[in-house]
C-alpha atoms as a PDB file:
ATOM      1  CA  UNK A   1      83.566  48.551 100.068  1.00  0.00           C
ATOM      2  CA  UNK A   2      86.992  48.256  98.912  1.00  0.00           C
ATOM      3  CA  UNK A   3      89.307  45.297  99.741  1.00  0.00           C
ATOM      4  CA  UNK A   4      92.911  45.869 100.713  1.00  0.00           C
ATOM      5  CA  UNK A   5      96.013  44.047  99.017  1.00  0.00           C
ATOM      6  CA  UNK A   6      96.733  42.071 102.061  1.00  0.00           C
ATOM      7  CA  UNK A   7      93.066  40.550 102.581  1.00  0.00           C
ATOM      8  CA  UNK A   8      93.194  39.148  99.045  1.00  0.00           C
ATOM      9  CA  UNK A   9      97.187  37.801  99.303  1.00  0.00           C
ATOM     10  CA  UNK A  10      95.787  36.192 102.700  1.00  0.00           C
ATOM     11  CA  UNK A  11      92.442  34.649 101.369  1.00  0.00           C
ATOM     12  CA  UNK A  12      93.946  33.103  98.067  1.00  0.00           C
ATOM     13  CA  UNK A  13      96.525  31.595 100.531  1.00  0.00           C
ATOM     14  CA  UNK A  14      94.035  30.599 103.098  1.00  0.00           C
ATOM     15  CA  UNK A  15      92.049  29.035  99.915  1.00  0.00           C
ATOM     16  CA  UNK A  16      95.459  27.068  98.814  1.00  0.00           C
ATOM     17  CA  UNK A  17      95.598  26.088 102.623  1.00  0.00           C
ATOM     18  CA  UNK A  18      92.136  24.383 102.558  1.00  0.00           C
ATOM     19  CA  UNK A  19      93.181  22.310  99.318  1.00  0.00           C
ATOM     20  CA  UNK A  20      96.193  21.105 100.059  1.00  0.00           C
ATOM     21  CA  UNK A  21      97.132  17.496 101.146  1.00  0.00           C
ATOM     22  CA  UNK A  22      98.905  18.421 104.301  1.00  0.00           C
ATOM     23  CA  UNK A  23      98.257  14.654 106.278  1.00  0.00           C
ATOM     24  CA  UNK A  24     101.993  14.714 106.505  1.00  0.00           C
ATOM     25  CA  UNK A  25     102.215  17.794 108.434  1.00  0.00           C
ATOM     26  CA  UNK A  26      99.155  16.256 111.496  1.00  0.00           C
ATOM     27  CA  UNK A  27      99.970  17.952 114.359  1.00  0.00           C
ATOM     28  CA  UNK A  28     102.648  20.480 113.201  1.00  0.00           C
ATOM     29  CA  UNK A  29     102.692  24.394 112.405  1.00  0.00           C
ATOM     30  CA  UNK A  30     102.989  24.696 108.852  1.00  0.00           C
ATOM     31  CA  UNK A  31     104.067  28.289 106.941  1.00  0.00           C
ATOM     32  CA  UNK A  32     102.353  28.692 103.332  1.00  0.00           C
ATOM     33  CA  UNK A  33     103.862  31.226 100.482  1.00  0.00           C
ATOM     34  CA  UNK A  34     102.627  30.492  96.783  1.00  0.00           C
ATOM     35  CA  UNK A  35     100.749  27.489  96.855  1.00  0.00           C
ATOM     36  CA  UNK A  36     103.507  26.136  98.910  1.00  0.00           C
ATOM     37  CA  UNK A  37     104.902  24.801 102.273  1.00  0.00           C
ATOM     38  CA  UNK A  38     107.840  26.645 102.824  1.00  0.00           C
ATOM     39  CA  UNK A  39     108.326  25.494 106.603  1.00  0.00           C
ATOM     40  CA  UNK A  40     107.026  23.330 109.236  1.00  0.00           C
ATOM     41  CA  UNK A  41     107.395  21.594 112.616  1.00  0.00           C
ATOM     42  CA  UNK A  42     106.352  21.643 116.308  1.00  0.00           C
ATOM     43  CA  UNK A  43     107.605  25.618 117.294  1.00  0.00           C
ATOM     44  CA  UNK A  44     105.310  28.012 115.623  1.00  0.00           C
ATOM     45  CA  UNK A  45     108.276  31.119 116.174  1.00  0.00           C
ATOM     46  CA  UNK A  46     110.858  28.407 114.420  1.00  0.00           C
ATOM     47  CA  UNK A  47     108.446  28.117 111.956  1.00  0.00           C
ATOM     48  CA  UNK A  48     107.664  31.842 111.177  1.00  0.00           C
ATOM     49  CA  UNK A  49     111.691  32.448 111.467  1.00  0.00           C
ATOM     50  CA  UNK A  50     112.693  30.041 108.754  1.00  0.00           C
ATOM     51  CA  UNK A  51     109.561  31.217 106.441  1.00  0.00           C
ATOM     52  CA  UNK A  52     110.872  34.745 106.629  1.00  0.00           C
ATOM     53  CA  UNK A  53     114.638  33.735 106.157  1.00  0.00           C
ATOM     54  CA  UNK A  54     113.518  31.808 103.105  1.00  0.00           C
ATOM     55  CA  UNK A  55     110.990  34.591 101.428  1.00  0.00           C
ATOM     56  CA  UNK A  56     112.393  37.982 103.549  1.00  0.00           C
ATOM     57  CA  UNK A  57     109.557  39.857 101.353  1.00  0.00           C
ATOM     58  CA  UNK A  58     106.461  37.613 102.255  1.00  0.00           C
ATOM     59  CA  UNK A  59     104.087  37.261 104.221  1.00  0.00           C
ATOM     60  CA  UNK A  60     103.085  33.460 105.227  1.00  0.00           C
ATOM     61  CA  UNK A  61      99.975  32.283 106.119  1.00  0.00           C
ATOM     62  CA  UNK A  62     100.715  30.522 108.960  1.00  0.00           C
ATOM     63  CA  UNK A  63      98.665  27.506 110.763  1.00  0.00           C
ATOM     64  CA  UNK A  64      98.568  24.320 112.621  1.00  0.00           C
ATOM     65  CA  UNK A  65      97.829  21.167 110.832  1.00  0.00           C
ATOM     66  CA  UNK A  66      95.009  19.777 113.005  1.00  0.00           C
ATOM     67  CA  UNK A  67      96.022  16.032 113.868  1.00  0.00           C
ATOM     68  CA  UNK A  68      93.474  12.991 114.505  1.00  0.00           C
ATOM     69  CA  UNK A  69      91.798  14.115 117.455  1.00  0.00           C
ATOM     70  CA  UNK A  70      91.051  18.038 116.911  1.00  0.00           C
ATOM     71  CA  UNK A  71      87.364  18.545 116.118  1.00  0.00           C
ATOM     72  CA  UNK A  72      86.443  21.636 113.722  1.00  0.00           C
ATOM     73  CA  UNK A  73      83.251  22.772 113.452  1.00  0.00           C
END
């Protein structure tokens, strides 16, 4: 089974996702482009927008920073 491109861009930023310190972000949408946040705040479609006005050719992972009271399993 081969793996595409897009699966491995997405997994090494998922993987940079899971060890960053994001406490800062709790409760916000955050977009991540090499190793980095390149946006954030409470509007997920802000969020996306400014990502892809700052980085036209990339592809974001983006996510929601859980705060306090989310429970993940």
């Amino acid at each position: 089974m081969s793996l595409s491109l897009g699966y491995i861009t997405m997994k090494t930023k998922y993987s940079a996702f899971l060890s960053m310190d994001l406490s800062s972000f709790k409760g916000q949408w955050v977009a991540i482009s090499n190793k980095k946040v390149v946006s954030h705040g409470k509007s997920v479609k802000a969020v996306y927008s400014e990502a892809k006005a700052k980085l036209p050719n990339s592809r974001p992972l983006i996510t929601k920073v859980p705060d306090e009271k989310t429970l993940i399993f």
